[in-house]
C-alpha atoms as a PDB file:
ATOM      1  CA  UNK A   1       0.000   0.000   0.000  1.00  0.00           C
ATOM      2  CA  UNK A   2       1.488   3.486  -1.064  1.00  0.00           C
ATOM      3  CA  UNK A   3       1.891   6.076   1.579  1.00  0.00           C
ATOM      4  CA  UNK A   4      -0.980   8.335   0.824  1.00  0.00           C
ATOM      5  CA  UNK A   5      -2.696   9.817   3.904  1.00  0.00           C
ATOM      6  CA  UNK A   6      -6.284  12.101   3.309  1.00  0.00           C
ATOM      7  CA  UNK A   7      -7.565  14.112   6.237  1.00  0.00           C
ATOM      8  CA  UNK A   8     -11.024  15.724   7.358  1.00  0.00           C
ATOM      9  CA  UNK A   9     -10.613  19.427   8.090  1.00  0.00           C
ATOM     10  CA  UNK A  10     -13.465  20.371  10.475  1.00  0.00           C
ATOM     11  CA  UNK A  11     -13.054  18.734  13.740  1.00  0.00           C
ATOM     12  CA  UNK A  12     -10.273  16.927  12.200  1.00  0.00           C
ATOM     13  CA  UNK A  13      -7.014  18.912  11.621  1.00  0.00           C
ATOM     14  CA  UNK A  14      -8.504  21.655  13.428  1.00  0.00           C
ATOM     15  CA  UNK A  15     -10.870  23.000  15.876  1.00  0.00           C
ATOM     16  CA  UNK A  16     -14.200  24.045  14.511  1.00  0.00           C
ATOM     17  CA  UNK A  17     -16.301  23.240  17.370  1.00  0.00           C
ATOM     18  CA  UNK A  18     -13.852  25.714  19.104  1.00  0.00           C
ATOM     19  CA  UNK A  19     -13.855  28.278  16.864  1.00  0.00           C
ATOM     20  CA  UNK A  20     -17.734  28.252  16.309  1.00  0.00           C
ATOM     21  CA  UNK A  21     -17.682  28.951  20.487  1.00  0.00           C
ATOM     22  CA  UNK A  22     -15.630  32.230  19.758  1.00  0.00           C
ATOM     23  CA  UNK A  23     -17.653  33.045  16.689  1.00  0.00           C
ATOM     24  CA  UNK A  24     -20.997  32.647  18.869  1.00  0.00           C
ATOM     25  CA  UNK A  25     -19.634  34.909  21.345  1.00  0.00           C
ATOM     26  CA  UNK A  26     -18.374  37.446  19.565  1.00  0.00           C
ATOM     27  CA  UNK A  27     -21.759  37.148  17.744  1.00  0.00           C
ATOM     28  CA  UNK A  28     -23.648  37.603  20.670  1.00  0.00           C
ATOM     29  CA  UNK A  29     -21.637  40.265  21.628  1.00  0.00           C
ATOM     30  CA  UNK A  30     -21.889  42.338  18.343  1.00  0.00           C
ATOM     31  CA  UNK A  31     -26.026  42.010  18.024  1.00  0.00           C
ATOM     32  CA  UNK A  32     -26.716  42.644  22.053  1.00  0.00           C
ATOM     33  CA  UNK A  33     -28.664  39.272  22.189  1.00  0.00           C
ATOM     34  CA  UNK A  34     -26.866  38.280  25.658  1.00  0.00           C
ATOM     35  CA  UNK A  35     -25.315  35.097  27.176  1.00  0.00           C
ATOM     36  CA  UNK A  36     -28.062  32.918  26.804  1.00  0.00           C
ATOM     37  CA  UNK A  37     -27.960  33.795  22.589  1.00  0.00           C
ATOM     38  CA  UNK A  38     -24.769  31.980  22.855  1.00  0.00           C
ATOM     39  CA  UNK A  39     -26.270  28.755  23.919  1.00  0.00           C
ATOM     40  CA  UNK A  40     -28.469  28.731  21.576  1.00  0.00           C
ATOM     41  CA  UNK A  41     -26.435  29.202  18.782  1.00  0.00           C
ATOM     42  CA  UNK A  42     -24.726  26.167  20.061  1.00  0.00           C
ATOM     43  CA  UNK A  43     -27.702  24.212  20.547  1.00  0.00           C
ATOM     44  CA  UNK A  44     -28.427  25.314  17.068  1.00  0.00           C
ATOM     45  CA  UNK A  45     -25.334  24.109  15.455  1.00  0.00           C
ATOM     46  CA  UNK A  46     -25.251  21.278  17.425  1.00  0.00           C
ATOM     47  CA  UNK A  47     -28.721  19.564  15.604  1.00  0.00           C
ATOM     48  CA  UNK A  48     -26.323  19.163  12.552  1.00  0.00           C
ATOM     49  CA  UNK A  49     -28.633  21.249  10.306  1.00  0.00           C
ATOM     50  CA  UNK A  50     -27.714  20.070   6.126  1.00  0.00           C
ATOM     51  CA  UNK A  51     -26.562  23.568   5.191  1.00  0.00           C
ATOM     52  CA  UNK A  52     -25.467  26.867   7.474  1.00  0.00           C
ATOM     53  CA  UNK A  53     -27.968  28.789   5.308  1.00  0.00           C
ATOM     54  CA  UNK A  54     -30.871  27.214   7.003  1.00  0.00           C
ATOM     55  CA  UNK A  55     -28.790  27.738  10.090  1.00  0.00           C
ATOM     56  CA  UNK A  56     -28.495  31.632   9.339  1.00  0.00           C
ATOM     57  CA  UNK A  57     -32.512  31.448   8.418  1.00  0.00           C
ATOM     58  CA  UNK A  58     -32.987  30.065  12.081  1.00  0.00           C
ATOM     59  CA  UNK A  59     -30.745  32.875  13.773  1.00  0.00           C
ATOM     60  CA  UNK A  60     -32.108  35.321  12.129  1.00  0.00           C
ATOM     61  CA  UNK A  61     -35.725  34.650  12.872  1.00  0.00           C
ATOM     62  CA  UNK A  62     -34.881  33.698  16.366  1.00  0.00           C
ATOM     63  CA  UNK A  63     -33.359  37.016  17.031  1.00  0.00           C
ATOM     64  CA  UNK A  64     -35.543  39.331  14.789  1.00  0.00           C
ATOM     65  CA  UNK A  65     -31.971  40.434  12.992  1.00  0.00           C
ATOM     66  CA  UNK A  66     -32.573  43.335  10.163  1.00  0.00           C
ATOM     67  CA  UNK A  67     -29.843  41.547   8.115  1.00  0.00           C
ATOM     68  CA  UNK A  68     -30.580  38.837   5.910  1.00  0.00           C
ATOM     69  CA  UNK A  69     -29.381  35.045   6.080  1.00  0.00           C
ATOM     70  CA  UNK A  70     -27.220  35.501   3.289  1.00  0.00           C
ATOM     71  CA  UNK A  71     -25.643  38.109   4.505  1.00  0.00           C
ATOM     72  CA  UNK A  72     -24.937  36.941   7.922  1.00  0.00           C
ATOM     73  CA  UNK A  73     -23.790  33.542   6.830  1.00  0.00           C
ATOM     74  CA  UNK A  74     -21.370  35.477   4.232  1.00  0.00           C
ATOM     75  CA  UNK A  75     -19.981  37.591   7.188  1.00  0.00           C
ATOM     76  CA  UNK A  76     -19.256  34.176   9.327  1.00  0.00           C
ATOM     77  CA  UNK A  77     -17.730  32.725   6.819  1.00  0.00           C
ATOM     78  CA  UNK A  78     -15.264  35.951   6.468  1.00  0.00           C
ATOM     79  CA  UNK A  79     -15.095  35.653  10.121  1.00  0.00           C
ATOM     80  CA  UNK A  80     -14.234  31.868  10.615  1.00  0.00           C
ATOM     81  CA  UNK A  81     -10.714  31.649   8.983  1.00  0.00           C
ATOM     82  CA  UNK A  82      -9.425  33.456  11.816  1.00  0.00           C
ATOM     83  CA  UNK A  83     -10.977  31.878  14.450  1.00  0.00           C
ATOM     84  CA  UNK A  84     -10.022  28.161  13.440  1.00  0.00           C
ATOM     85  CA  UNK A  85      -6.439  26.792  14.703  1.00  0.00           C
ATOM     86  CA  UNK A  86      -4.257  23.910  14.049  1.00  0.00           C
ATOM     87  CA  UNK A  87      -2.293  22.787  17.205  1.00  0.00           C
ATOM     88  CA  UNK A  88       1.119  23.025  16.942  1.00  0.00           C
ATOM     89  CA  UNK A  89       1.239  19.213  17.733  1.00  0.00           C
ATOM     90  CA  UNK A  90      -0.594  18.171  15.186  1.00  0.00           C
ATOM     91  CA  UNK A  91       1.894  20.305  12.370  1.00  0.00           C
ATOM     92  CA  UNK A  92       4.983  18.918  13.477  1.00  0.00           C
ATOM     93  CA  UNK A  93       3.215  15.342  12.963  1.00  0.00           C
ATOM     94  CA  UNK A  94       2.300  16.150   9.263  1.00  0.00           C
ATOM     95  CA  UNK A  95       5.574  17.422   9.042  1.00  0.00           C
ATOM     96  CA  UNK A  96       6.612  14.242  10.468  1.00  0.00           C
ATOM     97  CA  UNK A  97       4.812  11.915   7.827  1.00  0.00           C
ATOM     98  CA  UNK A  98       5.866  13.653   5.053  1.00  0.00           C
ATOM     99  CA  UNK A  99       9.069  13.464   6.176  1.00  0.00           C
ATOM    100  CA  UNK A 100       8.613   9.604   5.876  1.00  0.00           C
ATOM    101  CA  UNK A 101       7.953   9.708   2.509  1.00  0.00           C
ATOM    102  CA  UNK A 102       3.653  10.216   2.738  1.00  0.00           C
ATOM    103  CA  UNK A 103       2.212  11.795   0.777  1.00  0.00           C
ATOM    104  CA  UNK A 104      -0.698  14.055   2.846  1.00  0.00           C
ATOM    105  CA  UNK A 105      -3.730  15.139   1.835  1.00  0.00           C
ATOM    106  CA  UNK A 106      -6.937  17.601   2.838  1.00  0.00           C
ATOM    107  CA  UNK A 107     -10.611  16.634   1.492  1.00  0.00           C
ATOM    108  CA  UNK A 108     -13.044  18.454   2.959  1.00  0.00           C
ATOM    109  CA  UNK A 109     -16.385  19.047   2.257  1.00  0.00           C
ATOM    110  CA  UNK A 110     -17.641  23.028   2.559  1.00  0.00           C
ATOM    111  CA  UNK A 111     -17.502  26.483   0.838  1.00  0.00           C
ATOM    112  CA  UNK A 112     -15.070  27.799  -1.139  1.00  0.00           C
ATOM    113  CA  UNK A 113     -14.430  30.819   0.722  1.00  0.00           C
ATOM    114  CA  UNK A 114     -14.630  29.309   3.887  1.00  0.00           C
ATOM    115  CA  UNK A 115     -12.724  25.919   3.556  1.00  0.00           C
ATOM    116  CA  UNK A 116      -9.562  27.344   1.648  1.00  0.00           C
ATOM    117  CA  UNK A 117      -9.235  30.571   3.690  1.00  0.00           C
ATOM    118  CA  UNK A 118      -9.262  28.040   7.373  1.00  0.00           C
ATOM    119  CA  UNK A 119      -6.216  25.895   5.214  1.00  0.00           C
ATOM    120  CA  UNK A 120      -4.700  29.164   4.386  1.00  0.00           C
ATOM    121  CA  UNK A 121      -5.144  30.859   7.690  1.00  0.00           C
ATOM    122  CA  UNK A 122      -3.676  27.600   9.730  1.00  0.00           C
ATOM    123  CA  UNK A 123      -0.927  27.225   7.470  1.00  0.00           C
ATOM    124  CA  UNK A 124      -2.383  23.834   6.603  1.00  0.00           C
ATOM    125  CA  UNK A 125      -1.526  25.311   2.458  1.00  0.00           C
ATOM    126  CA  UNK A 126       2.166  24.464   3.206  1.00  0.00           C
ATOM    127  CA  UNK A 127       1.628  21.905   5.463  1.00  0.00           C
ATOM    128  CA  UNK A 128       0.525  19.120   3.289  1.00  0.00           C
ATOM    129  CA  UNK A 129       1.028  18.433  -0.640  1.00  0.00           C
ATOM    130  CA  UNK A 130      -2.722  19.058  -1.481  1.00  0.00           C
ATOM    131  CA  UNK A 131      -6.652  19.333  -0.523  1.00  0.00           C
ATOM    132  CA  UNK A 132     -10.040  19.145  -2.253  1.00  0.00           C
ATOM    133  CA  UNK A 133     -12.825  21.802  -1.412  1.00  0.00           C
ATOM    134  CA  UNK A 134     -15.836  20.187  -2.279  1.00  0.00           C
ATOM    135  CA  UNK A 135     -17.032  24.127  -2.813  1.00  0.00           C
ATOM    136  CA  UNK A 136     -14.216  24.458  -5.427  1.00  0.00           C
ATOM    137  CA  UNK A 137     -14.802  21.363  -7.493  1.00  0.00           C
ATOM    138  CA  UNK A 138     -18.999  20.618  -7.359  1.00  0.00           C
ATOM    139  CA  UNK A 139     -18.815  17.630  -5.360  1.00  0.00           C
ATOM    140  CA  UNK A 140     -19.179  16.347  -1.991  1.00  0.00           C
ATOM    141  CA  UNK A 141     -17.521  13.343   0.228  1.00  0.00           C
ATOM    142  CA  UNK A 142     -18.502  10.955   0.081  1.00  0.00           C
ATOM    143  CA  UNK A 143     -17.890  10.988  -3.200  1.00  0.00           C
ATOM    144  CA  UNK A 144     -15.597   8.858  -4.809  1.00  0.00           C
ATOM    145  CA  UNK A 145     -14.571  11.988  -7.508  1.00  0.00           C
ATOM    146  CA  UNK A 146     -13.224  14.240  -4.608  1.00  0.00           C
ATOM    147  CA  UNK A 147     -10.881  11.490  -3.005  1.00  0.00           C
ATOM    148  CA  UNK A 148      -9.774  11.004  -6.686  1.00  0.00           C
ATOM    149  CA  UNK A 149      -8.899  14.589  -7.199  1.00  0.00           C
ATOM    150  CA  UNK A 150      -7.526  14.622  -3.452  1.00  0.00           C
ATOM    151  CA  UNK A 151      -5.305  11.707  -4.038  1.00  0.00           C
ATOM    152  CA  UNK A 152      -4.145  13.026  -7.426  1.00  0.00           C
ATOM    153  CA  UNK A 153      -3.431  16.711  -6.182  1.00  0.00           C
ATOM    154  CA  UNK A 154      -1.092  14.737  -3.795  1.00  0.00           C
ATOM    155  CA  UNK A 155       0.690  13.006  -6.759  1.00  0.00           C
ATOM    156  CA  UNK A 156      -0.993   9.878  -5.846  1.00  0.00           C
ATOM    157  CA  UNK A 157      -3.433   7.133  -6.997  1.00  0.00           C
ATOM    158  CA  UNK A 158      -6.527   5.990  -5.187  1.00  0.00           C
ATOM    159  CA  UNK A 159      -5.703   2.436  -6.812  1.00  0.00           C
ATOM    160  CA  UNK A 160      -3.074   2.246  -5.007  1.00  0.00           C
ATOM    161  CA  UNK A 161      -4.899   2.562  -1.790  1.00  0.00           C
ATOM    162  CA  UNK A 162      -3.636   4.510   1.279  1.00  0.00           C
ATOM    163  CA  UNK A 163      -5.514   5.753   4.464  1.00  0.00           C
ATOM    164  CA  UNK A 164      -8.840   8.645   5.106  1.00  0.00           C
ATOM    165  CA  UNK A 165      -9.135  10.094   8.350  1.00  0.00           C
ATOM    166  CA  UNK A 166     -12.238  11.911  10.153  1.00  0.00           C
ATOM    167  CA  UNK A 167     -14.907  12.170  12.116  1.00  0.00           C
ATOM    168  CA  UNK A 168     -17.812  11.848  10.128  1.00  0.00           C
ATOM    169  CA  UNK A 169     -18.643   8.073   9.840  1.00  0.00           C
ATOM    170  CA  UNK A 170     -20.145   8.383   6.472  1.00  0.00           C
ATOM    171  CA  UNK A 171     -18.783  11.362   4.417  1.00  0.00           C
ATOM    172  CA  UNK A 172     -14.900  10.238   5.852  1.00  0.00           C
ATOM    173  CA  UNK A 173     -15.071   6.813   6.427  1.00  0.00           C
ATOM    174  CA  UNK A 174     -18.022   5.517   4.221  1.00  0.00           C
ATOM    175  CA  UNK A 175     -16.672   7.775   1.651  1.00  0.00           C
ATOM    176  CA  UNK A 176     -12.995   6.335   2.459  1.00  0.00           C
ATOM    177  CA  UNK A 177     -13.755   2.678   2.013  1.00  0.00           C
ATOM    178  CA  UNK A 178     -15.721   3.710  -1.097  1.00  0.00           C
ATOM    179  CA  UNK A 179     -12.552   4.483  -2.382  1.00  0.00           C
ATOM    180  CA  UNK A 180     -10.628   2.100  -1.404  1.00  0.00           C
ATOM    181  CA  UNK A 181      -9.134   3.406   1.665  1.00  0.00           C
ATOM    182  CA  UNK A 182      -8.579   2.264   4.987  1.00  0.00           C
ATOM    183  CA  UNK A 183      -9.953   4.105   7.909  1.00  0.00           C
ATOM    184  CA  UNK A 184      -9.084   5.737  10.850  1.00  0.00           C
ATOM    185  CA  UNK A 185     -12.423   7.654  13.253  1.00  0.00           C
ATOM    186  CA  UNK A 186     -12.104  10.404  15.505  1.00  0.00           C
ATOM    187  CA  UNK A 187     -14.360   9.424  17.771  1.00  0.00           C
ATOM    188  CA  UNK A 188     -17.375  11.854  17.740  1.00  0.00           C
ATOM    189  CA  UNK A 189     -20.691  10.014  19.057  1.00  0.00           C
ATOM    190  CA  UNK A 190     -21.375   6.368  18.526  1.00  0.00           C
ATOM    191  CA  UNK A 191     -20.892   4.384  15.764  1.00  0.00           C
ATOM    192  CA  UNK A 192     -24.629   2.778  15.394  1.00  0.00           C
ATOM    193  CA  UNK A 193     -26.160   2.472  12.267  1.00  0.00           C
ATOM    194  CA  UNK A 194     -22.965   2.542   9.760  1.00  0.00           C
ATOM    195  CA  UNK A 195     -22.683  -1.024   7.863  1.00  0.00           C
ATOM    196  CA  UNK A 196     -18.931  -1.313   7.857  1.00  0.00           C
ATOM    197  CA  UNK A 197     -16.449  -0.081  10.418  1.00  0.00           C
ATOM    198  CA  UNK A 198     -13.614   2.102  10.284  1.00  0.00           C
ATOM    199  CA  UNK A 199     -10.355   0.021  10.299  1.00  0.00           C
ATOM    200  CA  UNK A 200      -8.946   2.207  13.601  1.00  0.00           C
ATOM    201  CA  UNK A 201     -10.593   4.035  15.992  1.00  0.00           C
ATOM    202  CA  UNK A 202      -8.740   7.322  18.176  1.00  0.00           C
ATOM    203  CA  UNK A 203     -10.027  10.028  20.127  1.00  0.00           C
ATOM    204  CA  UNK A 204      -7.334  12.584  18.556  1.00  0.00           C
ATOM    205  CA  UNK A 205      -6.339  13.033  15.217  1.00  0.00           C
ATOM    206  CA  UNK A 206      -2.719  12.716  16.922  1.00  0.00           C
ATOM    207  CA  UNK A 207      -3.183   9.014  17.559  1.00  0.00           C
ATOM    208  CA  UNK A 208      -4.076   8.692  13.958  1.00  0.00           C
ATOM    209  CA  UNK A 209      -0.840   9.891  12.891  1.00  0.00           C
ATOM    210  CA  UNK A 210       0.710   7.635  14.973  1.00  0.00           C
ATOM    211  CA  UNK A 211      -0.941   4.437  13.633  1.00  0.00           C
ATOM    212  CA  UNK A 212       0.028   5.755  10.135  1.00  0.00           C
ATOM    213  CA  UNK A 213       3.620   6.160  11.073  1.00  0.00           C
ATOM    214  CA  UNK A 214       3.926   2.897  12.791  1.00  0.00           C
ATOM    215  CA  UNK A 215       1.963   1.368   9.945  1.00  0.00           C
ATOM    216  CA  UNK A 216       4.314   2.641   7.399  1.00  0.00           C
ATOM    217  CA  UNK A 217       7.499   1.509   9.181  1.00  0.00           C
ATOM    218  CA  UNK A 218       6.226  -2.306   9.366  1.00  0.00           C
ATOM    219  CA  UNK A 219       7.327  -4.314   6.226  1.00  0.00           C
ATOM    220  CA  UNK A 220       3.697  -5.617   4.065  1.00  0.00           C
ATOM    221  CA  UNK A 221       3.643  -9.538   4.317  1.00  0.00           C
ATOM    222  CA  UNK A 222       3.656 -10.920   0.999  1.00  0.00           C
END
């Protein structure tokens, strides 16, 4: 198996769940809706609405805002690059891999605008040798066509297999074993009601590096 390595980005390589805590209070903060708005935004997000318009449609009714959903979701996602961080831990392990000869990858599903400014912003751009914004190229894990374009922007071929790692059990790791990938979970939730499971489970994207480190130093049986 070659050493090709894609990663989530949302709750993955970084920190959204963090960042979207700092967005909601600097949110609440800038419209005068009080503590208890921030809450509820995080309620809110946390119902895992399909699409942050919808989202924005909710806020905005909830709160009686003059601005419209479009335009507050546009401003967030201006906002959220420079909320989101990358520990410095989990850099010097992707510098680490690639070091070792892996090629590393981003695929991650989201807007443009959003997606690529959080890789820019983190430094994630120079930190691996190339992503796929599902905003950027029309389609969305789980996919096959964006691990393909992932794999390929990394120099690599998804025939001849590597590893996916995230936390979402079927845009990351359905998606992944679609494409003939084995599978690594951040834990998030349980696992009921996925048909096949992912090959690893962790509770840090951290420990995932380290099974794909120790992985690629053990000789393949033949």
């Amino acid at each position: 198996m070659q050493r090709l390595a894609l990663f989530d980005l949302d709750n993955t390589l970084i920190d959204l769940d963090g960042a979207f805590l700092s967005w909601a209070e600097e949110f609440a903060e800038e419209h005068r809706l009080g503590r208890k708005a921030i809450d509820h935004l995080v309620k809110l997000d946390r119902n895992g609405l399909p699409h942050r318009e919808l989202f924005f449609l909710k806020v905005r009714e909830r709160f009686k805002l003059s601005a419209s959903a479009r335009e507050l979701w546009a401003a967030y996602r201006r906002r959220m690059p420079h909320l989101v961080q990358c520990r410095p831990e989990v850099m010097a392990k992707l510098t680490e891999l690639r070091a070792l000869g892996w090629r590393v990858g981003i695929i991650t599903n989201g807007t443009a605008d959003n997606q690529f400014g959080k890789i820019q912003q983190t430094g994630l751009a120079d930190a691996v040798d190339g992503y796929a914004v599902s905003g950027i190229e029309g389609i969305r894990k789980p996919d096959v066509g964006l691990f393909e374009i992932a794999a390929r922007r990394c120099g690599a071929d998804l025939a001849g297999g590597g590893w996916m790692v995230g936390d979402h059990p079927v845009s990351d790791i359905g998606g992944g074993h679609t494409a003939g990938l084995r599978t690594v979970w951040i834990r998030r939730g349980s696992w009921a009601g996925h048909e096949r499971p992912p090959d690893h489970v962790v509770t840090d994207v951290t420990h995932a590096m380290d099974i794909l480190r120790d992985t690629g130093m053990t000789p393949e049986r033949h």
